[in-house]
N, C-alpha and C. Protein backbone atom coordinates (compact mmCIF):
# COMPACT_ATOMS: atom_id res chain seq x y z
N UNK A 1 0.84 -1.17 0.00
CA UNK A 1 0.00 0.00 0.00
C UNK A 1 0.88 1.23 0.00
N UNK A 2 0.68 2.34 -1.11
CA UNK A 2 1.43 3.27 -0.98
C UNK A 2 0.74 4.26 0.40
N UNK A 3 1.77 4.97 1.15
CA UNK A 3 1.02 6.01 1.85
C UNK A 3 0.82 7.13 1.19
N UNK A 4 0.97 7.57 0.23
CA UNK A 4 0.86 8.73 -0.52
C UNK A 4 -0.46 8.84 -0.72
N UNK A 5 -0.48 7.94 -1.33
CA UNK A 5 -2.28 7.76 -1.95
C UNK A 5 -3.37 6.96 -1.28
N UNK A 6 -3.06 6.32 0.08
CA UNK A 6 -3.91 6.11 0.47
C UNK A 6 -4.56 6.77 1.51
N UNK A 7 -4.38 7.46 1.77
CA UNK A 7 -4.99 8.40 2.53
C UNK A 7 -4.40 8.18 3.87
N UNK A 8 -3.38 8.32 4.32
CA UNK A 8 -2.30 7.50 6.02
C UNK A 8 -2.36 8.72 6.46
N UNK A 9 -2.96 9.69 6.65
CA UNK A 9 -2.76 10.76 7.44
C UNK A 9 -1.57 12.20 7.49
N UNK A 10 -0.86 11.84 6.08
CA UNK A 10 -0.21 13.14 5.62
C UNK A 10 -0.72 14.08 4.83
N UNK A 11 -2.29 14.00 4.22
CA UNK A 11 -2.82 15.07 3.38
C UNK A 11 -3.75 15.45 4.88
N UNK A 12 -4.46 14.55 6.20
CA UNK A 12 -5.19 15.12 6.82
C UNK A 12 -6.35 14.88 6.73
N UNK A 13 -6.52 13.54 6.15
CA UNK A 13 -8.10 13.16 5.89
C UNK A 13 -8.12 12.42 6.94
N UNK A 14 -6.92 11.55 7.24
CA UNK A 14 -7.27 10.64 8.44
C UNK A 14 -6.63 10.94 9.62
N UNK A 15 -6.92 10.39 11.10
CA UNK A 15 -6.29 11.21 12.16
C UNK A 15 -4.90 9.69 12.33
N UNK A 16 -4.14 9.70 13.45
CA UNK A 16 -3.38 8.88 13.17
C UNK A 16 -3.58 7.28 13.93
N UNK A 17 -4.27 7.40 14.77
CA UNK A 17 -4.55 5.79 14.83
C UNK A 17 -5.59 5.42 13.58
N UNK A 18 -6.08 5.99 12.71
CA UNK A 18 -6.80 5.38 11.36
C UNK A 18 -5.91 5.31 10.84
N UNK A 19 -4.58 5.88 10.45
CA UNK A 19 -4.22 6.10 9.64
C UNK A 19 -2.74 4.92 10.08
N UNK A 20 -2.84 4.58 10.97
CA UNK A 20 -1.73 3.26 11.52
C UNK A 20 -2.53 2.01 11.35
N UNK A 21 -4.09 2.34 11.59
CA UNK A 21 -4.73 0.86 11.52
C UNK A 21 -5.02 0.26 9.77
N UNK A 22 -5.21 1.67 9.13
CA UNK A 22 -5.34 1.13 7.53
C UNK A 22 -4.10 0.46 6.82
N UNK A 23 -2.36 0.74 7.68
CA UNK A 23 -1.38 0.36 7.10
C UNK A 23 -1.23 -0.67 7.64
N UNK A 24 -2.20 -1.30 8.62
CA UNK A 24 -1.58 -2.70 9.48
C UNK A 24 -0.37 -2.65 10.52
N UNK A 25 -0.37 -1.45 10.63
CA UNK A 25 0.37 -1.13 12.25
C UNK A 25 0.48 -1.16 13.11
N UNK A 26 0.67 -0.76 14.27
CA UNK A 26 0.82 -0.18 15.45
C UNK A 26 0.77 1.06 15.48
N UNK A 27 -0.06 1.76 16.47
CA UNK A 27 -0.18 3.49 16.60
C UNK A 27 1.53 3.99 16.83
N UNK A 28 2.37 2.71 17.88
CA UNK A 28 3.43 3.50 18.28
C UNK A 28 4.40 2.85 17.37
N UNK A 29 4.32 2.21 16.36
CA UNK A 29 5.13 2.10 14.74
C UNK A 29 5.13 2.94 14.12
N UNK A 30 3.92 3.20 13.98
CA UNK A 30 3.14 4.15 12.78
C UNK A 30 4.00 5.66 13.66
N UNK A 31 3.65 5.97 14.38
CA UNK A 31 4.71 7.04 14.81
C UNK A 31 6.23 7.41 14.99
N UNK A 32 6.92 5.65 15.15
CA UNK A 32 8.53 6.10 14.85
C UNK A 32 8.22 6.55 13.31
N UNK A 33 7.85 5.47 12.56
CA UNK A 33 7.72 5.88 11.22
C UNK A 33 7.45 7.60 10.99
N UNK A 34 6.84 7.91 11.18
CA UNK A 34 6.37 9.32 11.10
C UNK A 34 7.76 10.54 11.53
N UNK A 35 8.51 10.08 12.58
CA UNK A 35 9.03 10.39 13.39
C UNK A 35 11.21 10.39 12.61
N UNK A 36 10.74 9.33 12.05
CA UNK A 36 12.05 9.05 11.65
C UNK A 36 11.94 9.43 10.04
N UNK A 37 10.88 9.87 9.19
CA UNK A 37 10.24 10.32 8.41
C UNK A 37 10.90 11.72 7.86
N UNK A 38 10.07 12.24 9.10
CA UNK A 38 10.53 13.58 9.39
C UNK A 38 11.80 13.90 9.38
N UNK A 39 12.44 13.06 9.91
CA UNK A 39 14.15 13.71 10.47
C UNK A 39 14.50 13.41 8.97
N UNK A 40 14.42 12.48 8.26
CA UNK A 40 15.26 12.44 6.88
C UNK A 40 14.91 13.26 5.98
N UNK A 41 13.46 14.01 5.71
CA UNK A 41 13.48 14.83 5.30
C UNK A 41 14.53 16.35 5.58
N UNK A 42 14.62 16.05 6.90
CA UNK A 42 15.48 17.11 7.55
C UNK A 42 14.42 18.30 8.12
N UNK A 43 13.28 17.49 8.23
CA UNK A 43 12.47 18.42 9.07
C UNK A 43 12.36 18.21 10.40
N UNK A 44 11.60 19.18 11.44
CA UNK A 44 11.86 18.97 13.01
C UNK A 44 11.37 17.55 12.91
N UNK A 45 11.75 17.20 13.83
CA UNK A 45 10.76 15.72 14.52
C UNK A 45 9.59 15.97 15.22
N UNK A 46 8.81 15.04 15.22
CA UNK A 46 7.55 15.15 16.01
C UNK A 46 7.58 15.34 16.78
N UNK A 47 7.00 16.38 17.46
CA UNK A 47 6.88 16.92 19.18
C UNK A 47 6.69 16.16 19.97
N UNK A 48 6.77 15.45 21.11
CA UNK A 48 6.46 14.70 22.51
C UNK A 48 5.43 15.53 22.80
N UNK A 49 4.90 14.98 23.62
CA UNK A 49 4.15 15.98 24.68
C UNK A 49 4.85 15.52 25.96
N UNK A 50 4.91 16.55 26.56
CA UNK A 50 6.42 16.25 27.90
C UNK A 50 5.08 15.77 29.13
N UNK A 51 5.81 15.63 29.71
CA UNK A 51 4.91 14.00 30.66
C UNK A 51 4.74 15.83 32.09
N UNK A 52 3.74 15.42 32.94
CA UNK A 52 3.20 16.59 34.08
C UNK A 52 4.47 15.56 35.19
N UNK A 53 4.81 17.24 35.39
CA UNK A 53 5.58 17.09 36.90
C UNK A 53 4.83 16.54 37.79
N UNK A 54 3.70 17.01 38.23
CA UNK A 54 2.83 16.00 39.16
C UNK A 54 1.91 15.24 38.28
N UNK A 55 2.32 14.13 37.56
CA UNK A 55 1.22 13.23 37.07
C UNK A 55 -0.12 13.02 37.69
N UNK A 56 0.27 12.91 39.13
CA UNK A 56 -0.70 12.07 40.33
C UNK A 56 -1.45 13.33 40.38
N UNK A 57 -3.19 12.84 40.81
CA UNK A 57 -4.11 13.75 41.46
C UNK A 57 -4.55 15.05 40.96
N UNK A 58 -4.97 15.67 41.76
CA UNK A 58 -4.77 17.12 41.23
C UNK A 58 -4.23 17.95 41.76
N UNK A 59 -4.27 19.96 40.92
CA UNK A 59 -2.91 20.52 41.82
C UNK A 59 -3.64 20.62 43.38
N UNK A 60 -2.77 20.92 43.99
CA UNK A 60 -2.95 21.19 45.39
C UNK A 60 -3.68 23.14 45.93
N UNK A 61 -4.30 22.46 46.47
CA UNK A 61 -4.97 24.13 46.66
C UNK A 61 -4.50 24.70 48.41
N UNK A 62 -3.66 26.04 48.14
CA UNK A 62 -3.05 26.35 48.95
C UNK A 62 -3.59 26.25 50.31
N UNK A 63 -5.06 26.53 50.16
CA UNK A 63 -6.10 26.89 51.77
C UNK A 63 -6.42 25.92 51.95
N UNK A 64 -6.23 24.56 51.24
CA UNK A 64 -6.75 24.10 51.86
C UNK A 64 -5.45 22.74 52.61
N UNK A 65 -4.40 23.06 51.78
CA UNK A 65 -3.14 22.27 52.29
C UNK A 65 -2.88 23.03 53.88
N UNK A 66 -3.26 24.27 54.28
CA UNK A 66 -2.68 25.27 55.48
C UNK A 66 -3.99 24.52 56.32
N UNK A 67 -5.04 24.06 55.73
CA UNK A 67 -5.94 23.65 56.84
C UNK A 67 -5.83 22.40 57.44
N UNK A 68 -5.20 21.40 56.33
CA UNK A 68 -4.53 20.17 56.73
C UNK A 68 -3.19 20.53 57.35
N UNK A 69 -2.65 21.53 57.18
CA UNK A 69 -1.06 21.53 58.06
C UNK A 69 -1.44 21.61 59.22
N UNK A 70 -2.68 22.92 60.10
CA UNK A 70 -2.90 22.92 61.15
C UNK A 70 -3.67 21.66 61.87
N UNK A 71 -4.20 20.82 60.98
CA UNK A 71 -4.73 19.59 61.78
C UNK A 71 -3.44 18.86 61.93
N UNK A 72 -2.82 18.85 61.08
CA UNK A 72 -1.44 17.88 61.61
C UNK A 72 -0.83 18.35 62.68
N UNK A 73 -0.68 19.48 63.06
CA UNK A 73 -0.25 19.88 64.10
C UNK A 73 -0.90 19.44 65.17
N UNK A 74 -1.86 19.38 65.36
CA UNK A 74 -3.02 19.34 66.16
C UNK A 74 -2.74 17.95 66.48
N UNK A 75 -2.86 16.89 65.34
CA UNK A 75 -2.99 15.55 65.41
C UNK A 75 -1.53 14.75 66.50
N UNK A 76 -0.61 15.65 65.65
CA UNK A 76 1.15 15.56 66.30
C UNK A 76 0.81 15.90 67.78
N UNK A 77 0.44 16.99 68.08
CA UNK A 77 0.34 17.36 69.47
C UNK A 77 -0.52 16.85 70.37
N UNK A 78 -1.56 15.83 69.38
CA UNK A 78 -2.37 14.76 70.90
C UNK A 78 -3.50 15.54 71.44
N UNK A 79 -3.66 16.46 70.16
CA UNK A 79 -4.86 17.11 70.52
C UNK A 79 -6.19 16.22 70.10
N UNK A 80 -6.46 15.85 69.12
CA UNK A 80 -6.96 15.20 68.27
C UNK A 80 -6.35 13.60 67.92
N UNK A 81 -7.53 12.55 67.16
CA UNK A 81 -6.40 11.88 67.03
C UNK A 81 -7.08 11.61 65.26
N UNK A 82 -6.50 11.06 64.42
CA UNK A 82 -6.13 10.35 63.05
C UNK A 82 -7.64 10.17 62.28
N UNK A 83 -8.64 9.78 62.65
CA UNK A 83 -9.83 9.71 62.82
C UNK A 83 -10.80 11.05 62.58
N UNK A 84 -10.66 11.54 63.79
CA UNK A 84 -11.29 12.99 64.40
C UNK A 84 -11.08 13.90 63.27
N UNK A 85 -9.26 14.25 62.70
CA UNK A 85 -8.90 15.13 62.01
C UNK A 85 -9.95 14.84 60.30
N UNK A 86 -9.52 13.50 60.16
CA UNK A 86 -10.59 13.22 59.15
C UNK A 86 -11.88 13.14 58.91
N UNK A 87 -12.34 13.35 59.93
CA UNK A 87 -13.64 13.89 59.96
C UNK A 87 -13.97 15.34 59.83
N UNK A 88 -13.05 16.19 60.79
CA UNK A 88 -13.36 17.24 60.69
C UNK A 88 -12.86 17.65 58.84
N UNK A 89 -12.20 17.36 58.38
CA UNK A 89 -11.53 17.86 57.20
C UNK A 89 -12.63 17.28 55.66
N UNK A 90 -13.24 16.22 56.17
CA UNK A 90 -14.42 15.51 55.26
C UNK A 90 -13.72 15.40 54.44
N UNK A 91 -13.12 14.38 54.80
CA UNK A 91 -12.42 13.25 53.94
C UNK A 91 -12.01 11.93 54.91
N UNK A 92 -12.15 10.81 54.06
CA UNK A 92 -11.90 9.79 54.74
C UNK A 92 -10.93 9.58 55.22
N UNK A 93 -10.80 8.33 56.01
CA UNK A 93 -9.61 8.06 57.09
C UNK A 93 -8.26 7.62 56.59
N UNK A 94 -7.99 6.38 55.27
CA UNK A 94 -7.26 6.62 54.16
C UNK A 94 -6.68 7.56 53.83
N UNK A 95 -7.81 8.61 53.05
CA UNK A 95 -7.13 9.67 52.33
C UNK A 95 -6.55 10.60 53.15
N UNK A 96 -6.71 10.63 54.47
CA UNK A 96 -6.07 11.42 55.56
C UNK A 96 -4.50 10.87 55.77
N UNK A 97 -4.86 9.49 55.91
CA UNK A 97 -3.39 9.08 56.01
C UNK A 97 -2.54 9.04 55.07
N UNK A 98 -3.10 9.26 53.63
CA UNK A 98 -2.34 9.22 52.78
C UNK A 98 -1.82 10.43 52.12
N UNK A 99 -2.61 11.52 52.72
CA UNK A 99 -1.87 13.08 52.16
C UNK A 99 -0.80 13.11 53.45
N UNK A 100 -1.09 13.01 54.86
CA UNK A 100 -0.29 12.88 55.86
C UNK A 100 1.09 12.24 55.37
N UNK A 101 1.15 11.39 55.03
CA UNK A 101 2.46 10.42 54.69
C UNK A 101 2.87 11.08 53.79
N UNK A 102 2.33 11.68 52.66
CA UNK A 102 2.69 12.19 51.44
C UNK A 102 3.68 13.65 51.88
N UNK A 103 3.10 14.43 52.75
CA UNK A 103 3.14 15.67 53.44
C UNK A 103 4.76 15.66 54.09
N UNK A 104 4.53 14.86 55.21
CA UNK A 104 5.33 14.80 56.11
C UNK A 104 6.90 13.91 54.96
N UNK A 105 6.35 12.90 54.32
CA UNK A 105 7.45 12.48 53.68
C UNK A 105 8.23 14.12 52.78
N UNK A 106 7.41 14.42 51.90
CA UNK A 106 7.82 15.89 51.45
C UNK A 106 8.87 16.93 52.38
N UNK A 107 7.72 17.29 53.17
CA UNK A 107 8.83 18.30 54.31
C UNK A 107 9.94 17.95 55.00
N UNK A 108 9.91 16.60 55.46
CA UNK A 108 11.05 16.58 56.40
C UNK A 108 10.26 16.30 57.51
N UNK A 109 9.10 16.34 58.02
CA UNK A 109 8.47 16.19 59.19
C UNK A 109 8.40 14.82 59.89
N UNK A 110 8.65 14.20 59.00
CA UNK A 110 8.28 12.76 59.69
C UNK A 110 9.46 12.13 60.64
N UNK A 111 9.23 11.32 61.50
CA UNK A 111 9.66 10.85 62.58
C UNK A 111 11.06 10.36 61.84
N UNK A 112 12.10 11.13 62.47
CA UNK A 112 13.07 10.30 62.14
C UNK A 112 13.75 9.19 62.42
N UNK A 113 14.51 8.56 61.98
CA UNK A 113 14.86 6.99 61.64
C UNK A 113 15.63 7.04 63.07
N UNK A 114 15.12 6.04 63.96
CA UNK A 114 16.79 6.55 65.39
C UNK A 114 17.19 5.06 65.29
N UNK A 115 18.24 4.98 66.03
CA UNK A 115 18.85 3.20 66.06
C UNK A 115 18.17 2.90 66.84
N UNK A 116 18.77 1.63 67.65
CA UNK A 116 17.74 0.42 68.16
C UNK A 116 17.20 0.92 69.55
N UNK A 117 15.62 0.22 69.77
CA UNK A 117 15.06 0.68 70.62
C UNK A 117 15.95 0.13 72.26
N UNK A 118 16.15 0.89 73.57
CA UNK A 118 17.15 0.60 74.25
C UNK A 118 17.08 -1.13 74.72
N UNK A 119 17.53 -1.42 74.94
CA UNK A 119 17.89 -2.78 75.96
C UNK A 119 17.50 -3.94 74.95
N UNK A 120 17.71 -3.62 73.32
CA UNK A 120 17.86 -4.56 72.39
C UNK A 120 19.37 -5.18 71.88
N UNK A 121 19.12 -6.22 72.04
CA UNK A 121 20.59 -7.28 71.79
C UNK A 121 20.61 -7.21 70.47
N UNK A 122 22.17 -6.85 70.07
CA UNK A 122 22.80 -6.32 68.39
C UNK A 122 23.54 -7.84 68.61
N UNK A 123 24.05 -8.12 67.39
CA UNK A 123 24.71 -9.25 67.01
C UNK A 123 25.89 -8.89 66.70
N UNK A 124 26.36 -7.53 66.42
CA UNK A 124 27.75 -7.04 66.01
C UNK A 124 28.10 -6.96 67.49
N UNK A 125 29.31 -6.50 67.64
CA UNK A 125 30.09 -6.58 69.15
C UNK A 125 30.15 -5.34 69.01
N UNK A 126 30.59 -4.47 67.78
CA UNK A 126 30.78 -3.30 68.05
C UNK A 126 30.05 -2.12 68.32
N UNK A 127 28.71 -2.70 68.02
CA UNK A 127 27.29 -1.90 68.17
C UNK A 127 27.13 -1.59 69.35
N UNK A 128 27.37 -2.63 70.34
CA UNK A 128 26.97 -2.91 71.90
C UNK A 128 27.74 -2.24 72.64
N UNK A 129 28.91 -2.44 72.09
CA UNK A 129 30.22 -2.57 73.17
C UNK A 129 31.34 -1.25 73.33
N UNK A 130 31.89 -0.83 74.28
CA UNK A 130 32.84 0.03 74.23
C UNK A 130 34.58 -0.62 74.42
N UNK A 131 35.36 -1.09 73.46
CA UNK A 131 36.17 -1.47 73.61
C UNK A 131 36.56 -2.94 73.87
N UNK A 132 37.63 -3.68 74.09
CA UNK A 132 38.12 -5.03 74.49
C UNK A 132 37.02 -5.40 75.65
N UNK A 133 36.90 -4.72 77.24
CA UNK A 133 36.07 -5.27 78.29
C UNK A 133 34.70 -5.71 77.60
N UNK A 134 34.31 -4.53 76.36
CA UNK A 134 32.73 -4.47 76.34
C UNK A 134 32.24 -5.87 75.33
N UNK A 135 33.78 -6.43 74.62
CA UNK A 135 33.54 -7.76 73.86
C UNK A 135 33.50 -8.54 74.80
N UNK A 136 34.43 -8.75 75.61
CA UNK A 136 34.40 -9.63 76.86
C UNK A 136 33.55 -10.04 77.55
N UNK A 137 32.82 -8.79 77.98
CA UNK A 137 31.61 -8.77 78.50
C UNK A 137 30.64 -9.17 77.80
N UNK A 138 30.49 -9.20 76.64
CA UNK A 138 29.45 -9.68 75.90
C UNK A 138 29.77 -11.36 75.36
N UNK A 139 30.79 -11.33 75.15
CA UNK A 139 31.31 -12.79 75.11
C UNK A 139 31.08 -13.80 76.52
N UNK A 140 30.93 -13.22 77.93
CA UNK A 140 30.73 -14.13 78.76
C UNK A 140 28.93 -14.32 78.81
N UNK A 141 28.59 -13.02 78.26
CA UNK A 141 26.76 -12.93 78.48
C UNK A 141 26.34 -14.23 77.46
N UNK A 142 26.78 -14.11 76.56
CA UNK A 142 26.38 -15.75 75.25
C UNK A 142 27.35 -16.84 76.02
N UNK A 143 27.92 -17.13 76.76
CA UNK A 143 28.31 -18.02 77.55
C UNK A 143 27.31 -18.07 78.43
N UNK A 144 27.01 -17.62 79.02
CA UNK A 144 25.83 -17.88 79.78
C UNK A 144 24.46 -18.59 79.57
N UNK A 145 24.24 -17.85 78.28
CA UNK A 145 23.11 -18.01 77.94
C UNK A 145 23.35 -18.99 77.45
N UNK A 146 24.09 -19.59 76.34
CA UNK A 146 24.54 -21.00 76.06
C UNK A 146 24.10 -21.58 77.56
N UNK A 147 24.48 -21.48 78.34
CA UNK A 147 24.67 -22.80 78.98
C UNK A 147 22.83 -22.48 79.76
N UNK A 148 22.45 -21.70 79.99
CA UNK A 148 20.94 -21.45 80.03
C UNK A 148 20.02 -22.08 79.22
N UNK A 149 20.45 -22.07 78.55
CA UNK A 149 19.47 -22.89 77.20
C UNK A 149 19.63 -24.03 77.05
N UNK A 150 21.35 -24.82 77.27
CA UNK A 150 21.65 -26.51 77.38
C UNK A 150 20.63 -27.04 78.54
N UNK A 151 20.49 -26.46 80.00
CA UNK A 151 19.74 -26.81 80.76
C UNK A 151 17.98 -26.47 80.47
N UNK A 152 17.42 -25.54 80.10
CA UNK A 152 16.49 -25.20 79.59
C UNK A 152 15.94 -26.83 78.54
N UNK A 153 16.85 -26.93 77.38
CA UNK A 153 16.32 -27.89 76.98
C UNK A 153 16.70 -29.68 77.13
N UNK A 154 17.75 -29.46 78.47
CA UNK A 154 17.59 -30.85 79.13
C UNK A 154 15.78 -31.02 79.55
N UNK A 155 15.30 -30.05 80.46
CA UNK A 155 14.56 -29.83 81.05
C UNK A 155 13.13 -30.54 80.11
N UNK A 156 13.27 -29.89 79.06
CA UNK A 156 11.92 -30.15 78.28
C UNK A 156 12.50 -31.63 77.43
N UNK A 157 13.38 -32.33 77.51
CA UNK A 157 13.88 -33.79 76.92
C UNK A 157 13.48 -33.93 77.91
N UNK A 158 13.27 -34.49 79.48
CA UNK A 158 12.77 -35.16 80.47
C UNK A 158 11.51 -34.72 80.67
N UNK A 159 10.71 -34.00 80.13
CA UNK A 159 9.15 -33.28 80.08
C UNK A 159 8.77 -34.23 79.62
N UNK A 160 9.21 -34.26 78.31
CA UNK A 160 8.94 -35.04 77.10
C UNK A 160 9.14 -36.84 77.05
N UNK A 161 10.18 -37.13 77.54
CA UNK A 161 10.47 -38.42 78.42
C UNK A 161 9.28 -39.01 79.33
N UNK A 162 9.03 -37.98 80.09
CA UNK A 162 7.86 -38.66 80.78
C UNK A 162 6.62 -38.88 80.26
N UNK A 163 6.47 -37.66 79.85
CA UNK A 163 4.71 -37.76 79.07
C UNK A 163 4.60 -38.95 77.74
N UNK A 164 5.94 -39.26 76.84
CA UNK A 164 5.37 -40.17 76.25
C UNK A 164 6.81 -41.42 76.53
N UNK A 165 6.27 -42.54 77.27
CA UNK A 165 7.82 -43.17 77.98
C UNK A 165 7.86 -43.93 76.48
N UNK A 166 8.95 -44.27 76.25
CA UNK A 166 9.26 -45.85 75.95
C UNK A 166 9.41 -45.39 74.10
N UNK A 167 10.32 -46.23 73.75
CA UNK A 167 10.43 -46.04 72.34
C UNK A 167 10.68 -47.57 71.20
């Protein structure tokens, strides 16, 4: 099929997915074609349309982001709780938590990352410990406990011994 004469959408009779489906194409063939077309003529190339900085949602409306900032405040300070704010704001409990997360991830507000909560056992030595004593010291604490646990599960082999004898 010539495109000249069949009408493929360079005189303007057809738009371009007709004009990809009459050649047995693909819309996004039919457009490198078009595309790579162009450039050998030595004309511009086909425009993109450039993709939205915020794809997601819609834009944000200033009065009413300052009315959700002051409930977050509110919410942060234990005035209110997670629920309440979403009610008052009429919007659901979801979409509360999910501009919240969105928000706080944005600013900087959100709870920051701290290390381990106190009187949690690390597996590195150096996490725990201050120096040679503080390996030591931690090296006799898993000695211990080793041997806490050998007796621990003597204990439950003779549990177990009794309740079902004989093999």
């Amino acid at each position: 099929m010539d495109p000249s004469t069949s009408g493929s959408g360079l005189s303007g009779e057809l738009d371009h997915s007709a004009a990809a489906k009459e050649l047995g194409l693909t819309p996004g063939v039919w457009g490198l074609w078009r595309a790579r077309h162009a450039k050998g003529q030595g004309k511009k190339p086909v425009a993109r349309k450039a993709a939205k900085k915020d794809a997601r949602g819609r834009r944000a409306d200033p009065a009413e982001t300052a009315r959700r900032v002051s409930m977050l405040e509110r919410v942060q300070a234990g005035e209110v709780n997670n629920a309440a704010a979403a009610k008052d704001q009429g919007i659901k409990v979801g979409a509360w938590g999910a501009w919240k997360s969105g928000y706080l991830k944005r600013s900087g507000g959100g709870a920051k990352k701290r290390g381990s909560p106190p009187g949690r056992i690390t597996t590195r030595a150096s996490a725990a410990t201050d120096g040679l004593a503080g390996v030591i010291a931690q090296l006799d604490g898993l000695r211990r406990f080793g041997e806490e646990l050998r007796e621990r599960i003597s204990a439950i082999v003779e549990l177990v011994e009794q309740k079902f004898p004989g093999r």
